[in-house]
C-alpha atoms as a PDB file:
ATOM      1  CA  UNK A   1       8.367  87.316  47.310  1.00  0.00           C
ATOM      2  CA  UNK A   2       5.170  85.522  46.753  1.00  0.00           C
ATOM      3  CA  UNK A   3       4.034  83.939  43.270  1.00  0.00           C
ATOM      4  CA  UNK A   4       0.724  83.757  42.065  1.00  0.00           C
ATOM      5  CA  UNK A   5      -0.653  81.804  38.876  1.00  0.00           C
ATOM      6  CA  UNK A   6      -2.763  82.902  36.019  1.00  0.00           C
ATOM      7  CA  UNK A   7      -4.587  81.030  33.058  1.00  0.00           C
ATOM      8  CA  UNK A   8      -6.583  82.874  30.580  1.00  0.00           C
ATOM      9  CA  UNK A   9      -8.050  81.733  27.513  1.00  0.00           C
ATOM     10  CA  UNK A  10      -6.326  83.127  23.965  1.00  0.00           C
ATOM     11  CA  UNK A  11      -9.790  83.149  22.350  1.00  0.00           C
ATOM     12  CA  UNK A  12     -11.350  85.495  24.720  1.00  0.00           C
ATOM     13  CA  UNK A  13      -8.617  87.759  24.959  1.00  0.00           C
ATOM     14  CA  UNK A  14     -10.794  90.769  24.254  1.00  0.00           C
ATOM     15  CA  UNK A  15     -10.165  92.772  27.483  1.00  0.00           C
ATOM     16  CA  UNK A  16     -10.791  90.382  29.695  1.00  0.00           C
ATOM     17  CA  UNK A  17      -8.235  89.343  32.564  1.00  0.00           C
ATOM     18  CA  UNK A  18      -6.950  86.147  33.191  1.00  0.00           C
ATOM     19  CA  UNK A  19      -8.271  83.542  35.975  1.00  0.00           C
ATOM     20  CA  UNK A  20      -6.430  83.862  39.127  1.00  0.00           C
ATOM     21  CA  UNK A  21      -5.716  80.310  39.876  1.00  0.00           C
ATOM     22  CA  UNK A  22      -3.566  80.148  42.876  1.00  0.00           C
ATOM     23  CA  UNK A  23      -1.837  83.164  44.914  1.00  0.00           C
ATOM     24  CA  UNK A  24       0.649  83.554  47.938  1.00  0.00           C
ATOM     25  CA  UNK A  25       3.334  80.335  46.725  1.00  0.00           C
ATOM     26  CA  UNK A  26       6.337  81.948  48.458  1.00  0.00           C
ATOM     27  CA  UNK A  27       8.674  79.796  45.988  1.00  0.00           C
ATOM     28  CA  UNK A  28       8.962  80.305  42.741  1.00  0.00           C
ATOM     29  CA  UNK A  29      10.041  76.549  41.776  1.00  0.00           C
ATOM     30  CA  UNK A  30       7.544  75.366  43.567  1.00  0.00           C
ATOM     31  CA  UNK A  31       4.823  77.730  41.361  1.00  0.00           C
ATOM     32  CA  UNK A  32       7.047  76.786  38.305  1.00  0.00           C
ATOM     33  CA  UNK A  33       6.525  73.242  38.808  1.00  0.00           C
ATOM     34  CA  UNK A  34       2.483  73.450  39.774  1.00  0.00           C
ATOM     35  CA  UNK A  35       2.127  75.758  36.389  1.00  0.00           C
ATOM     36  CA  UNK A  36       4.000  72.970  34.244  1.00  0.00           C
ATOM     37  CA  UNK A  37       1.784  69.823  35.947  1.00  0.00           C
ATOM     38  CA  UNK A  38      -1.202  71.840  35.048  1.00  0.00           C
ATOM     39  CA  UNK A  39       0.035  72.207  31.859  1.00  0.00           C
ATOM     40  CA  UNK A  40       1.276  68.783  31.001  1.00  0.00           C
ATOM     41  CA  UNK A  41      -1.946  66.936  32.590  1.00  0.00           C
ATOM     42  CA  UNK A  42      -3.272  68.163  29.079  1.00  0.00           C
ATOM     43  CA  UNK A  43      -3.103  65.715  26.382  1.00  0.00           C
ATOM     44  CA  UNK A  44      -2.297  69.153  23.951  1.00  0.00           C
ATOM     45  CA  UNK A  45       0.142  71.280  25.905  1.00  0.00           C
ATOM     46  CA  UNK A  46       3.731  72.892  25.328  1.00  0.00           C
ATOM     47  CA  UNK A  47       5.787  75.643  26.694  1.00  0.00           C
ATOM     48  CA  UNK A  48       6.882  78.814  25.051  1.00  0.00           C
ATOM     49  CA  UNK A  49      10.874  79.892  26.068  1.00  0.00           C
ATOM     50  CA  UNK A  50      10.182  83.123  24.147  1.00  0.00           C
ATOM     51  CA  UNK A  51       7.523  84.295  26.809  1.00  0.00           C
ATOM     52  CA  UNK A  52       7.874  81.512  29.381  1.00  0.00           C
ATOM     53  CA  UNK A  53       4.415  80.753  29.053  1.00  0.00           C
ATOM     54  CA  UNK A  54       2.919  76.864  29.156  1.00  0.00           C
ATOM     55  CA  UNK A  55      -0.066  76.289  27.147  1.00  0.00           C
ATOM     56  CA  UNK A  56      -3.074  73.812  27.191  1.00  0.00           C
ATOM     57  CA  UNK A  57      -5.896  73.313  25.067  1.00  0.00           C
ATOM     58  CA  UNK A  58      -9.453  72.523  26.744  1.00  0.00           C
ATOM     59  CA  UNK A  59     -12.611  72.495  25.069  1.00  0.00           C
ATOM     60  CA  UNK A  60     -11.275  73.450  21.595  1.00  0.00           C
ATOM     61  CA  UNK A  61      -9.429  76.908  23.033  1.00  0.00           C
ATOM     62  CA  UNK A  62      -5.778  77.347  23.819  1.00  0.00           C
ATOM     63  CA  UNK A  63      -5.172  78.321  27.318  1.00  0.00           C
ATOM     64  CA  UNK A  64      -2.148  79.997  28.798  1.00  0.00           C
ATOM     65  CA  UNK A  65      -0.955  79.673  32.096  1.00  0.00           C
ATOM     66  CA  UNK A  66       1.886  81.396  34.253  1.00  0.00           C
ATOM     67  CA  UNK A  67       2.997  82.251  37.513  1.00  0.00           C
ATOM     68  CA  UNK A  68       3.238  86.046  37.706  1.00  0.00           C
ATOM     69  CA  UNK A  69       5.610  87.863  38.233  1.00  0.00           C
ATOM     70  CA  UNK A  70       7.991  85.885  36.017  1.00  0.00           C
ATOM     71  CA  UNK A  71      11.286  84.734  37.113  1.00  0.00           C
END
């Protein structure tokens, strides 16, 4: 199976799709571990178990960011 990775911004969420960041990882730790550095090179980030979604924020917005599909 091959992973891809998403972020879209939770401001703009008015239709619009997310940014398609990266696409054919063929393992999912290794798109796991790419979506969390992302994440975490953000001084404002965290990670929410409920949806398995890492956040950011950039320029004043909250970003989310994901491999899809989810494990």
């Amino acid at each position: 199976m091959s992973y891809s990775i998403f972020v879209r911004d939770r401001a703009q969420m008015d239709g619009r799709s997310p940014q398609l960041l990266a696409y054919d990882i063929h393992d999912r730790s290794a798109a796991a571990a790419l979506v969390s550095l992302i994440a975490t090179s953000y001084r404002d980030h965290g990670f929410n178990p409920a949806t398995r979604v890492h956040w950011f924020r950039a320029d004043g917005n909250v970003h989310e960011i994901y491999t899809w599909p989810h494990a």
